[in-house]
Protein backbone atom coordinates (compact mmCIF):
# COMPACT_ATOMS: atom_id res chain seq x y z
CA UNK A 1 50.89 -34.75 -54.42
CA UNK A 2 48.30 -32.17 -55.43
CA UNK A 3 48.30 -29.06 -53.10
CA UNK A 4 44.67 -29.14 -52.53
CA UNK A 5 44.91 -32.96 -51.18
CA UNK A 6 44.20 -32.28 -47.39
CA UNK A 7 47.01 -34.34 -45.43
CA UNK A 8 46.55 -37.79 -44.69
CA UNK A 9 46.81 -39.02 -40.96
CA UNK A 10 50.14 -40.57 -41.76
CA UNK A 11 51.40 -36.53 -43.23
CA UNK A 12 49.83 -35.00 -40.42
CA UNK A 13 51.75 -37.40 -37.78
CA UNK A 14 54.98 -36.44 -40.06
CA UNK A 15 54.72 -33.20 -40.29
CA UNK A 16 53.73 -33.07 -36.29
CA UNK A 17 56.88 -35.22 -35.51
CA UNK A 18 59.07 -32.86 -37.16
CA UNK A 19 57.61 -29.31 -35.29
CA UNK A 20 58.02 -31.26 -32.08
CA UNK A 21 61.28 -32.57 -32.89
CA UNK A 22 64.80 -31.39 -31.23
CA UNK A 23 65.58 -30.03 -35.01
CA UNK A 24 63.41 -26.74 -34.08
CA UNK A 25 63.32 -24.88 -31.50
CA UNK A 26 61.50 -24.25 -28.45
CA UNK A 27 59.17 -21.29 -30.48
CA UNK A 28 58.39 -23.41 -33.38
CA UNK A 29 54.74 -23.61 -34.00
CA UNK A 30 52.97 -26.90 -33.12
CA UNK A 31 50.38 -28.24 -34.92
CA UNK A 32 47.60 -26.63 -33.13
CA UNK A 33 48.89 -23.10 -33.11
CA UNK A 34 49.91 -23.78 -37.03
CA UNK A 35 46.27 -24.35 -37.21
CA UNK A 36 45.24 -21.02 -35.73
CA UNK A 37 47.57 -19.45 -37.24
CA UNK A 38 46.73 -20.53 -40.58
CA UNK A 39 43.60 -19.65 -39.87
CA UNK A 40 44.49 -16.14 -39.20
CA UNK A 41 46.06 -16.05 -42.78
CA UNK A 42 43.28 -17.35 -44.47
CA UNK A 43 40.37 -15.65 -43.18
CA UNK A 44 42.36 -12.38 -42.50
CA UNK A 45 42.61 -8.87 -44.67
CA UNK A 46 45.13 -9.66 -46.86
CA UNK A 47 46.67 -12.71 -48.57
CA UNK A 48 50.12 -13.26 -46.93
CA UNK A 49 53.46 -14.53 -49.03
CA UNK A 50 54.76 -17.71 -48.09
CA UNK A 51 58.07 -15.82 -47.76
CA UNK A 52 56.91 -13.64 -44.51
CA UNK A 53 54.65 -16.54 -42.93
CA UNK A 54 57.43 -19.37 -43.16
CA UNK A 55 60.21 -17.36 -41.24
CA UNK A 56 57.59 -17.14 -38.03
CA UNK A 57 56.53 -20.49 -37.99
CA UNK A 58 60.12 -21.65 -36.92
CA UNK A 59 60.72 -18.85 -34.30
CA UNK A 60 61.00 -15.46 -33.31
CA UNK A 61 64.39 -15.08 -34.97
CA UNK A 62 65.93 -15.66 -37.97
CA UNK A 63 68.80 -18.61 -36.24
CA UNK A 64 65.31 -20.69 -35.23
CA UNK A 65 64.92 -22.10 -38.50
CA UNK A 66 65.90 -25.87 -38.54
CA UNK A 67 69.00 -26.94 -40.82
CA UNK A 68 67.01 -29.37 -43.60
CA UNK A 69 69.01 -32.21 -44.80
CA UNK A 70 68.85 -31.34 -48.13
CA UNK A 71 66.29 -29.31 -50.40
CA UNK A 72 64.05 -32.38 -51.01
CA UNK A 73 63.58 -32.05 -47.20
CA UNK A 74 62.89 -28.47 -47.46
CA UNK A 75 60.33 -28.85 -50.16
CA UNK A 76 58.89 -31.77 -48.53
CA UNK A 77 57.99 -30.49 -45.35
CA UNK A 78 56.85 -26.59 -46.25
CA UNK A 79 54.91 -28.89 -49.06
CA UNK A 80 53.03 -30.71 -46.03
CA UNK A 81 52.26 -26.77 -44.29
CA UNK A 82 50.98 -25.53 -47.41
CA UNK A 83 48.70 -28.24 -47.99
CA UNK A 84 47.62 -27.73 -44.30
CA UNK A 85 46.65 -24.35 -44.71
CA UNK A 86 45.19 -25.05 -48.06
CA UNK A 87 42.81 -27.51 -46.28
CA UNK A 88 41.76 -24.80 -44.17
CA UNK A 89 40.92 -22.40 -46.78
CA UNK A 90 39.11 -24.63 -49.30
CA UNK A 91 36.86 -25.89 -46.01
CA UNK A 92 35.86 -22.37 -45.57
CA UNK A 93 35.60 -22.16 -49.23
CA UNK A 94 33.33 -25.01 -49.99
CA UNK A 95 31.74 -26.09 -46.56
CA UNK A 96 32.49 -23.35 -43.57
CA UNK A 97 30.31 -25.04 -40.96
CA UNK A 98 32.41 -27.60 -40.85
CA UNK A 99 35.40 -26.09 -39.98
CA UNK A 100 36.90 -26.62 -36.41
CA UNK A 101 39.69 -25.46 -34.59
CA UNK A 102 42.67 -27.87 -33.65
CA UNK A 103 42.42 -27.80 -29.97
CA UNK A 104 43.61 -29.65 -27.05
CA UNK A 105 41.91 -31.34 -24.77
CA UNK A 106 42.24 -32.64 -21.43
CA UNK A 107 41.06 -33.62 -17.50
CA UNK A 108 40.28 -30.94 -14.80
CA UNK A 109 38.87 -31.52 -11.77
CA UNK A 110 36.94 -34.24 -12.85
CA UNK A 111 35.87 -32.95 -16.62
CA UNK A 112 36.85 -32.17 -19.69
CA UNK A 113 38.16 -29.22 -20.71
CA UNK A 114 39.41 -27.20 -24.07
CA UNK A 115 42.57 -25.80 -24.32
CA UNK A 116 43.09 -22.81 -27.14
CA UNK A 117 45.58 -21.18 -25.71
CA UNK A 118 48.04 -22.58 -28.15
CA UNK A 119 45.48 -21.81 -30.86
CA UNK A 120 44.85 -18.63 -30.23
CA UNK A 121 48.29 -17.91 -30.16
CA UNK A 122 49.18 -18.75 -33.76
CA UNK A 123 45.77 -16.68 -34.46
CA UNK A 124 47.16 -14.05 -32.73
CA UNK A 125 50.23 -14.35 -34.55
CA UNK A 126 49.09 -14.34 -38.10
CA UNK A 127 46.79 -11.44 -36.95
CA UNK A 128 50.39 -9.72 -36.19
CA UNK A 129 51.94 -10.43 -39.39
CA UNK A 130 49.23 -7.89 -40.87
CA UNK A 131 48.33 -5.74 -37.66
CA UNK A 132 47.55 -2.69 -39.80
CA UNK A 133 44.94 -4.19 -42.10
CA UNK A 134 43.42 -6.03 -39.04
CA UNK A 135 42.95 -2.87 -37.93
CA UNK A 136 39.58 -2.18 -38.70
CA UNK A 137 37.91 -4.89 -37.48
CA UNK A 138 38.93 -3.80 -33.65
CA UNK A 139 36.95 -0.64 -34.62
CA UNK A 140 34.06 -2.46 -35.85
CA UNK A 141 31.41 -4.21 -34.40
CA UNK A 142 32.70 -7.39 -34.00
CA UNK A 143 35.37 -6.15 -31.99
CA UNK A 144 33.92 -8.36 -28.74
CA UNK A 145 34.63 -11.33 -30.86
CA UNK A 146 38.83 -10.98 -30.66
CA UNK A 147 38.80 -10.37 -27.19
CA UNK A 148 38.72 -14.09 -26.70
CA UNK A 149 41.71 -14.61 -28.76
CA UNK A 150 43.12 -11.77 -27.30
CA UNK A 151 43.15 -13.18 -23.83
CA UNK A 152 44.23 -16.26 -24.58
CA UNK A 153 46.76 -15.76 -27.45
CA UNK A 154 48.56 -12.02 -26.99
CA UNK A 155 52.29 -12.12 -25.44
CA UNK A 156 51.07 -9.98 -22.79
CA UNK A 157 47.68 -8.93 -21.62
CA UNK A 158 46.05 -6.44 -18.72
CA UNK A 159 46.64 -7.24 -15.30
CA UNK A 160 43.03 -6.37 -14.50
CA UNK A 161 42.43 -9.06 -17.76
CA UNK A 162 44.48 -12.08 -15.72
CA UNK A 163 41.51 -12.68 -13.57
CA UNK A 164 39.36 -14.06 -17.20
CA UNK A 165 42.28 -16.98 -17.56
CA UNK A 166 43.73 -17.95 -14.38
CA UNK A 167 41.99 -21.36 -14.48
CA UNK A 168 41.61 -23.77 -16.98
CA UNK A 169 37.51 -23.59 -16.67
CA UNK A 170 37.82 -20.04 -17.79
CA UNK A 171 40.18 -20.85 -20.53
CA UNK A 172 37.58 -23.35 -21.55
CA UNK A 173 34.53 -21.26 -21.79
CA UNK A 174 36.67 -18.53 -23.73
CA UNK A 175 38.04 -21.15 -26.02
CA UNK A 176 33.91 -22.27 -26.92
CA UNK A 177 33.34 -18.54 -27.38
CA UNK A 178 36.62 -18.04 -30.23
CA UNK A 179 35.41 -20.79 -32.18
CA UNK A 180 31.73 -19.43 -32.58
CA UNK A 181 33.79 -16.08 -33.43
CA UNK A 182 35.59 -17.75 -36.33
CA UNK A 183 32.73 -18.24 -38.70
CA UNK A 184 31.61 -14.29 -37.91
CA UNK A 185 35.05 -12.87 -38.56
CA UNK A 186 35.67 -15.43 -41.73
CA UNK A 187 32.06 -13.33 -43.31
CA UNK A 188 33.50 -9.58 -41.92
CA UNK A 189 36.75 -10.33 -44.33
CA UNK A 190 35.38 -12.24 -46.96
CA UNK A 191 33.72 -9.31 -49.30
CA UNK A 192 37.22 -6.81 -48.06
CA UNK A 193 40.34 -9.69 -48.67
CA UNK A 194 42.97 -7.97 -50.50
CA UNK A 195 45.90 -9.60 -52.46
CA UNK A 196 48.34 -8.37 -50.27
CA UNK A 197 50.80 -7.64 -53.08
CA UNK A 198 51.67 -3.37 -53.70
CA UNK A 199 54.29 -2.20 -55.85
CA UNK A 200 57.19 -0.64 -54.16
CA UNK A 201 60.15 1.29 -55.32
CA UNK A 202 63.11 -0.93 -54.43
CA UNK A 203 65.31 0.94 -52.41
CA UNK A 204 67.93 -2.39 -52.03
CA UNK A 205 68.99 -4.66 -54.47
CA UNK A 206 66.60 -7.59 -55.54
CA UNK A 207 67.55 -11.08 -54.33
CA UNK A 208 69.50 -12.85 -57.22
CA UNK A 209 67.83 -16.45 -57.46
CA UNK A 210 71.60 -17.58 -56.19
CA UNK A 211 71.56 -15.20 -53.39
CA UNK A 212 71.10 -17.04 -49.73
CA UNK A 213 67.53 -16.57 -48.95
CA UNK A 214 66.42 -13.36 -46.69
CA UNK A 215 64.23 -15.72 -44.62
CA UNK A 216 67.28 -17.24 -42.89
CA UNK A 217 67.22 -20.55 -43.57
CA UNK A 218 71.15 -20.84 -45.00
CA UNK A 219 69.36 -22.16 -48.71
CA UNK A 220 69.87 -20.26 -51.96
CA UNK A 221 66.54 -18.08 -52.87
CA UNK A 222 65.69 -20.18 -56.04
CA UNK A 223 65.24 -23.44 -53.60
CA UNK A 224 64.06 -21.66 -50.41
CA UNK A 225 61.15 -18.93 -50.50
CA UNK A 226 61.65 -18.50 -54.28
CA UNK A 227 60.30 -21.63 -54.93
CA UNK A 228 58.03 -22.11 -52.47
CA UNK A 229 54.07 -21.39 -53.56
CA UNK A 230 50.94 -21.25 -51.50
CA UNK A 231 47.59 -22.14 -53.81
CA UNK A 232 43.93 -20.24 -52.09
């Protein structure tokens, strides 16, 4: 399959199944905060190595990645995330307006609400991966615009800040008001994206292709992040 073919319903269902299944843990990513957090990755300061956003989609350690049958499975399945987030960046690429955020919906009180909690976590998330380089932004401007993702995404927030979420109507408006941020923050990055790659002085040995991979998944390098490839 070509890795700019966005994922069929029948993929997406797959790939859903298997981030909700008992095979990952209780901190895997779900679909929707894949989606924000994808998002982050995309639109953010800097390009991002498969090998550093894999590791955090599983968990917050290294033990929460799932044990793959075998490294068809492997390939198979980061395959299906890659193409996800490739769908996300040639949208903004090609036709930004019509991006949307993945978000959940549901009944409260007699109407319809959004949820992007969940969303705005994995946002939040990617945003963490490169917190330094995201830095500017917070001094800029736009600054307003994160606090929505902020509030409903960050581990931990303000006390005086609970009083903004504690219902789901206030979650709702907040989640209308990060999507109409997306589009301004996508523009703030666009003309300022760096590669992400710098030349270091290795101060530890390099991986060795047969080496077990760094990111923890129990596969040699050459069939784990070493062969894994993300298109933009």
């Amino acid at each position: 399959m070509h890795p700019d073919q966005p994922l069929s319903d029948k993929e997406f269902d797959e790939l859903d199944s298997f981030l909700l299944s008992e095979r990952c843990g209780d901190d895997c990513m779900t679909m929707d905060a894949l989606h924000g957090y994808f998002t982050a990755l995309v639109i953010g300061p800097e390009m991002v190595p498969v090998a550093e956003w894999l590791p955090r989609v599983w968990g917050d350690e290294a033990d929460d990645a799932p044990v793959f049958r075998d490294d068809r499975e492997f390939d198979h399945i980061v395959g299906l995330m890659s193409r996800f987030m490739n769908e996300i960046a040639i949208t903004f690429e090609v036709a930004p307006k019509e991006f949307e955020p993945l978000f959940i919906e549901h009944d409260w009180e007699g109407r319809r609400v959004l949820d992007g909690e969940p969303w705005a976590w994995g946002f939040w998330e990617g945003m963490q991966l490169r917190a330094e380089a995201w830095e500017p932004i917070w001094q800029s401007d736009l600054a307003p615009l994160l606090q929505p993702i902020r509030l409903l995404g960050a581990e931990e927030i303000e006390e005086e800040d609970m009083k903004l979420v504690d219902n789901p109507l206030k979650c709702h408006r907040l989640t209308i008001e990060m999507e109409a941020a997306v589009p301004e923050i996508q523009r703030y990055w666009m003309a300022n994206r760096k590669s992400g790659v710098t030349t270091v002085q290795r101060e530890t040995p390099k991986t060795g292709r047969n080496d077990l991979c760094s990111c923890g998944s129990g596969k040699k390098f050459k069939k784990c992040c070493g062969a894994a490839t993300i298109l933009h």
